[in-house]
Protein backbone atom coordinates (compact mmCIF):
# COMPACT_ATOMS: atom_id res chain seq x y z
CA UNK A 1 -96.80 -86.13 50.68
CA UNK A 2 -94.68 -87.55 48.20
CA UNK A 3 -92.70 -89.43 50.57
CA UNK A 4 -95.22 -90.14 53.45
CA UNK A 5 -98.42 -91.16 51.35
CA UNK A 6 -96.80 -91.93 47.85
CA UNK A 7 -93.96 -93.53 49.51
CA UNK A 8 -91.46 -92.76 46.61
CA UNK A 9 -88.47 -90.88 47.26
CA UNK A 10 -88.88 -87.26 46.36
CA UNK A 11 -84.98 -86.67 45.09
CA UNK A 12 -85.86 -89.07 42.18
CA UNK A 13 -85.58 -87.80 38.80
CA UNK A 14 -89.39 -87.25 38.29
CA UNK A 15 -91.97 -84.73 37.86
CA UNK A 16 -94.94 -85.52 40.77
CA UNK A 17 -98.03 -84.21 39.86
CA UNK A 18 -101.33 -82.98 41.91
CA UNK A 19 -104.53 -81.85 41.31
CA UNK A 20 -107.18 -80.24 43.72
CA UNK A 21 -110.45 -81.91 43.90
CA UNK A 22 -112.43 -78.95 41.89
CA UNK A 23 -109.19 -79.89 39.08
CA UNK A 24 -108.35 -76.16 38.18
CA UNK A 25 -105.22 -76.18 39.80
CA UNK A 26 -102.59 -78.70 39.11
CA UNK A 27 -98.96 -78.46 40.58
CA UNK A 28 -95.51 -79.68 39.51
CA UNK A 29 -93.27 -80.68 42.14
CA UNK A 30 -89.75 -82.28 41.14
CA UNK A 31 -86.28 -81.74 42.74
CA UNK A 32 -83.20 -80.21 40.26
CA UNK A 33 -79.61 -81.23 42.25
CA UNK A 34 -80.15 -78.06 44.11
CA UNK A 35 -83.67 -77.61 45.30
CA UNK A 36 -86.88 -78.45 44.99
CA UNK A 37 -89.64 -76.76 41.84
CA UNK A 38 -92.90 -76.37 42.45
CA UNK A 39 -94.89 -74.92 39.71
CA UNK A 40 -98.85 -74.04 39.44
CA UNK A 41 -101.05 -73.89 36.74
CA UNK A 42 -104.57 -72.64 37.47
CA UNK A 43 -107.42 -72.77 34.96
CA UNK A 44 -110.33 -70.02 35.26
CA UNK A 45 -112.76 -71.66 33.03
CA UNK A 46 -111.85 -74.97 32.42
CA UNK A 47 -111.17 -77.95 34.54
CA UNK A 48 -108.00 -80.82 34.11
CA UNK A 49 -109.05 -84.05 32.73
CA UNK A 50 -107.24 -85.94 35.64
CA UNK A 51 -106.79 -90.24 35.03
CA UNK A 52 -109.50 -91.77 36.61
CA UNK A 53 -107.71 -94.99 37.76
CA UNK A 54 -108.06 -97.03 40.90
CA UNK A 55 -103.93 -96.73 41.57
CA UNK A 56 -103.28 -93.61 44.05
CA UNK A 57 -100.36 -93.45 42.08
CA UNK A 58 -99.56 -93.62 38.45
CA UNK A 59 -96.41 -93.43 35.91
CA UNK A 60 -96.98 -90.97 33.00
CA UNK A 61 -94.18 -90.42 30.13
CA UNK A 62 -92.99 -87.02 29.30
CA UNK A 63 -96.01 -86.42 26.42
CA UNK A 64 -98.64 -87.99 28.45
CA UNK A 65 -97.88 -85.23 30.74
CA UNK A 66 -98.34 -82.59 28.49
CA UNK A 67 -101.04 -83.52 27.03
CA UNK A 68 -102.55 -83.86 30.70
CA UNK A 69 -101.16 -80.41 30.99
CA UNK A 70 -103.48 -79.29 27.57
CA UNK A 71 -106.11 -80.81 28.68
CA UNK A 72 -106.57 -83.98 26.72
CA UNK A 73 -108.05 -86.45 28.67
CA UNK A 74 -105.43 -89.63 29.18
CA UNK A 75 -108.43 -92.33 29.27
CA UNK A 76 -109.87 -91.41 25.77
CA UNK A 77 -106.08 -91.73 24.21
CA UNK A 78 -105.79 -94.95 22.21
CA UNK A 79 -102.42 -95.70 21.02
CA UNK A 80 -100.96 -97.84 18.52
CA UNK A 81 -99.38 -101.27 20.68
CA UNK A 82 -95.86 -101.41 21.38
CA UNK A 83 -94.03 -103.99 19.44
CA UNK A 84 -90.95 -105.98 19.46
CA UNK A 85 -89.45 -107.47 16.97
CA UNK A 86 -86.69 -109.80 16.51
CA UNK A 87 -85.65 -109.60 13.10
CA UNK A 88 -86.96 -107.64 9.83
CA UNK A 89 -88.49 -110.22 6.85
């Protein structure tokens, strides 16, 4: 799936993450030098707050992913914008 439909290479240094259409089960799939991971987590009462985004595939950071994981949902978060600066005044 990752490699056929995703088309990203599954050896990558990345956690791919899936969700069933109901969103109480959400599974982990990333390679370690050796083999490949898969974990499941499956809610009983609650349901994931999966990104609704138009992109079949999309980049999270480490804490966006565990928030996912708590059940925060991704498209309420407002963050502060990322700035650059050249010098300090």
């Amino acid at each position: 799936l990752v490699e056929q439909s995703m088309g990203l290479n599954p050896f990558e240094r990345a956690v791919f993450a899936f969700c069933n259409r109901r969103r109480t089960r959400m599974k982990l799939l990333l390679f370690d030098r050796s083999g490949f991971v898969l974990i499941l987590k499956a809610l009983t009462e609650d349901k994931f707050r999966w990104p609704r985004r138009q992109e079949a595939v999309v980049s999270l950071d480490a804490e966006q992913l565990h928030w996912l994981l708590d059940g925060i949902d991704l498209d309420a978060m407002v963050r502060h914008p990322v700035r650059q600066y050249e010098f300090v005044g």
